[in-house]
C-alpha atoms as a PDB file:
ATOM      1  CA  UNK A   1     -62.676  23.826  12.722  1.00  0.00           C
ATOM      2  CA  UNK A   2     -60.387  24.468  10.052  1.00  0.00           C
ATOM      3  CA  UNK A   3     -57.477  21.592   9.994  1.00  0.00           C
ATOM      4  CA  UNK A   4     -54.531  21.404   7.501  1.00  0.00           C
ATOM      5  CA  UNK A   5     -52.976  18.247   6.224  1.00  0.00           C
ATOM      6  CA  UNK A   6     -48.595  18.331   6.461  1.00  0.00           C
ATOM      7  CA  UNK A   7     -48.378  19.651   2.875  1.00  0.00           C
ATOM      8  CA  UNK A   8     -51.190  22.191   3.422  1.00  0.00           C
ATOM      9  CA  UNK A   9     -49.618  23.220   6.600  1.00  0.00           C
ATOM     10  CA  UNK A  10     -45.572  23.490   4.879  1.00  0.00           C
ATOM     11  CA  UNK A  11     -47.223  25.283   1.925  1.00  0.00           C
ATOM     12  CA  UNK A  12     -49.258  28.072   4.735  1.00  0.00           C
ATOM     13  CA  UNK A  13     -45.804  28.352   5.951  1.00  0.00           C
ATOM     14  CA  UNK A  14     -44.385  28.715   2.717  1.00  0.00           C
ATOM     15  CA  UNK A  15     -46.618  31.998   2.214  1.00  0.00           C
ATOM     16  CA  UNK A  16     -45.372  33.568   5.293  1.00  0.00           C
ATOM     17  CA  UNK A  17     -42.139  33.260   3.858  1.00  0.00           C
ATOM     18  CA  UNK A  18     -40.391  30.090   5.969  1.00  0.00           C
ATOM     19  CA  UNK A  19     -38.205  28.213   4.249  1.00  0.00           C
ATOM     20  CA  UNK A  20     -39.360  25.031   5.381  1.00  0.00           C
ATOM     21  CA  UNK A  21     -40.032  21.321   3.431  1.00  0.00           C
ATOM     22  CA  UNK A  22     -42.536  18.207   4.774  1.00  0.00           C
ATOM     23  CA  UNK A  23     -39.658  17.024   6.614  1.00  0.00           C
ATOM     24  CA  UNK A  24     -38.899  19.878   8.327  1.00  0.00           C
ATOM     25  CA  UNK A  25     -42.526  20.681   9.286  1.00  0.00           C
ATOM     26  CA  UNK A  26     -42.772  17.099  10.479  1.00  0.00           C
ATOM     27  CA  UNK A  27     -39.863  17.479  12.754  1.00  0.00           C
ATOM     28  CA  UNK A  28     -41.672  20.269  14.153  1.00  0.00           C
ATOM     29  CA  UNK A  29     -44.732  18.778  15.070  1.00  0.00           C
ATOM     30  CA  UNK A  30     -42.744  15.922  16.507  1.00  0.00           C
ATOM     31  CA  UNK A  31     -41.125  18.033  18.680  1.00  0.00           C
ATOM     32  CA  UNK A  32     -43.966  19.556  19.541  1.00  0.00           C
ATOM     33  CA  UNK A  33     -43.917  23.230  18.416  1.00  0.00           C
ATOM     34  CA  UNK A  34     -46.319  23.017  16.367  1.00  0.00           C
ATOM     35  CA  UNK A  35     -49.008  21.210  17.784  1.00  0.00           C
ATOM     36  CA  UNK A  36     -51.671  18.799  16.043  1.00  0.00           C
ATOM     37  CA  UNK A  37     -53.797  16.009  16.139  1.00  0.00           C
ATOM     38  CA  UNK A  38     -53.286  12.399  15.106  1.00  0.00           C
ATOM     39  CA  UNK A  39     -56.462  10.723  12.744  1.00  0.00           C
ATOM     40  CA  UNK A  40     -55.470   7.154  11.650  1.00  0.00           C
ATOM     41  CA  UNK A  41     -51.453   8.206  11.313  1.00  0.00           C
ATOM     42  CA  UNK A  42     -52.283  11.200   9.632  1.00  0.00           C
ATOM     43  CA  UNK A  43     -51.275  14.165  11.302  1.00  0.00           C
ATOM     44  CA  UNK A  44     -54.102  17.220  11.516  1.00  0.00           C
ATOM     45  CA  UNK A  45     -53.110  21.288  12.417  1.00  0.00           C
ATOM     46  CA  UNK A  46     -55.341  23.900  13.442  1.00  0.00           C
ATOM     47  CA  UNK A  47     -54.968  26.628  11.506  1.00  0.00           C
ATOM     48  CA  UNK A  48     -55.355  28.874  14.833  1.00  0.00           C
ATOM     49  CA  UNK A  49     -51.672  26.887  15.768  1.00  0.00           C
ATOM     50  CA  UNK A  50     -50.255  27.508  12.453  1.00  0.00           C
ATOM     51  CA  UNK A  51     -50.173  31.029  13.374  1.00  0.00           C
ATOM     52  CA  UNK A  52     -49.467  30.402  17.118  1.00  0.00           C
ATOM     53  CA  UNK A  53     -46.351  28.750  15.521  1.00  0.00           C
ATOM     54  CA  UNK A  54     -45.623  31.722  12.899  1.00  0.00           C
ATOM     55  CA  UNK A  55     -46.013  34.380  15.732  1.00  0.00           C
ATOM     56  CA  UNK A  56     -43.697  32.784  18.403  1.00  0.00           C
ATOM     57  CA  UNK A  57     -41.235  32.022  15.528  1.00  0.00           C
ATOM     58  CA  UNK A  58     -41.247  35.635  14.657  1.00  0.00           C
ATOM     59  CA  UNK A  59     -40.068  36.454  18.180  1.00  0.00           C
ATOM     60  CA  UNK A  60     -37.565  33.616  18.518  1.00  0.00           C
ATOM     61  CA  UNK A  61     -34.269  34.908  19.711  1.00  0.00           C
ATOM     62  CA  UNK A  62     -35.759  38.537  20.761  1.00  0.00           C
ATOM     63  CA  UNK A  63     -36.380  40.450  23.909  1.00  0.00           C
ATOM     64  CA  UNK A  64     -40.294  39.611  23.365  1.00  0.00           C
ATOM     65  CA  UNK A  65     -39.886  35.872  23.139  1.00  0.00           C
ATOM     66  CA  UNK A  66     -42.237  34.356  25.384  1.00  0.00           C
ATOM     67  CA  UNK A  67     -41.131  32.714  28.558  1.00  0.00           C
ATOM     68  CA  UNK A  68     -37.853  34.750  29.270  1.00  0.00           C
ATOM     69  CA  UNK A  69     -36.845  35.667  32.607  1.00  0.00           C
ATOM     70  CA  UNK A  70     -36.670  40.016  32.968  1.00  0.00           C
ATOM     71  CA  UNK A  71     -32.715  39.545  32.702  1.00  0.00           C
ATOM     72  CA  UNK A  72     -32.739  37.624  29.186  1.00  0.00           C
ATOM     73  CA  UNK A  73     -35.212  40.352  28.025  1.00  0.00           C
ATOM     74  CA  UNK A  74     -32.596  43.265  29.464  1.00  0.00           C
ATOM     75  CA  UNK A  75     -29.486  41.443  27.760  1.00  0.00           C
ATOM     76  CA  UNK A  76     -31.335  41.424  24.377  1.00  0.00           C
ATOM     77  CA  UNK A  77     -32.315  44.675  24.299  1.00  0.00           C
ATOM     78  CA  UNK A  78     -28.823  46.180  25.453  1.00  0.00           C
ATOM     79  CA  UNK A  79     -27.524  43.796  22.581  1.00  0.00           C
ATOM     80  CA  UNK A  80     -29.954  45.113  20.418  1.00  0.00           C
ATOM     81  CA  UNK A  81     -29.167  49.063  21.209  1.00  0.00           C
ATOM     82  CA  UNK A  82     -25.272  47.855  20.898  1.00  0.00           C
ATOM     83  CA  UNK A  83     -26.082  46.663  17.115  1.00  0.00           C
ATOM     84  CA  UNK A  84     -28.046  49.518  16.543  1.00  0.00           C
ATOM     85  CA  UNK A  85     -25.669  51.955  17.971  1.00  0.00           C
ATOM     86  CA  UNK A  86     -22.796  50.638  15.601  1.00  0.00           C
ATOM     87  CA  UNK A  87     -24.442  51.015  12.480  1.00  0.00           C
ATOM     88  CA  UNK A  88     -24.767  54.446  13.171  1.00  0.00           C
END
C-alpha cells in the first residue's frame, strides 16, 4: 500500500502540473476531495486517490464530470460546440 505524506502528495500534484502548495492540498483533504487517512495527526494518501483526485479534477466543469444530471451534460456540450463554433 503505497501512502504519501502532505508534501509528497503536493509535490505528485506538482508533476501533473497543479498549481497547488501544502495549504492548499490540506484544504483539500479537509474538505474531503481528496481522501486519506489520519496516523497520530499525520495525514496519509493513497496514491490510487491521488489519481482519483487528478482524474475527476481533469473533468471538473465538463460534460464528463461525474455525477451530472443528462441536462448539465447537454448544456455543456452545446456550450462547448458554441465556443468551438466561434473560433472558427
Amino acid at each position: 500500500m503505497n501512502t504519501f505524506n502532505l508534501k509528497e502528495t503536493t509535490a505528485l500534484l506538482h508533476s501533473y502540473g497543479f498549481k497547488c502548495d501544502t495549504d492548499l492540498v490540506s484544504h483539500w483533504i479537509s474538505e474531503g476531495n481528496i481522501k486519506s487517512i489520519e496516523n497520530g495527526g499525520v495525514y496519509e494518501v493513497l496514491k490510487e486517490e491521488v489519481f482519483r483526485f487528478i482524474e475527476a479534477y481533469r473533468w471538473e466543469g465538463t460534460a464528463f464530470e461525474e455525477g451530472n444530471e443528462d441536462q448539465t451534460k447537454i448544456g455543456r456540450l452545446l456550450e462547448e460546440i458554441t465556443n468551438l463554433k466561434s473560433k472558427l
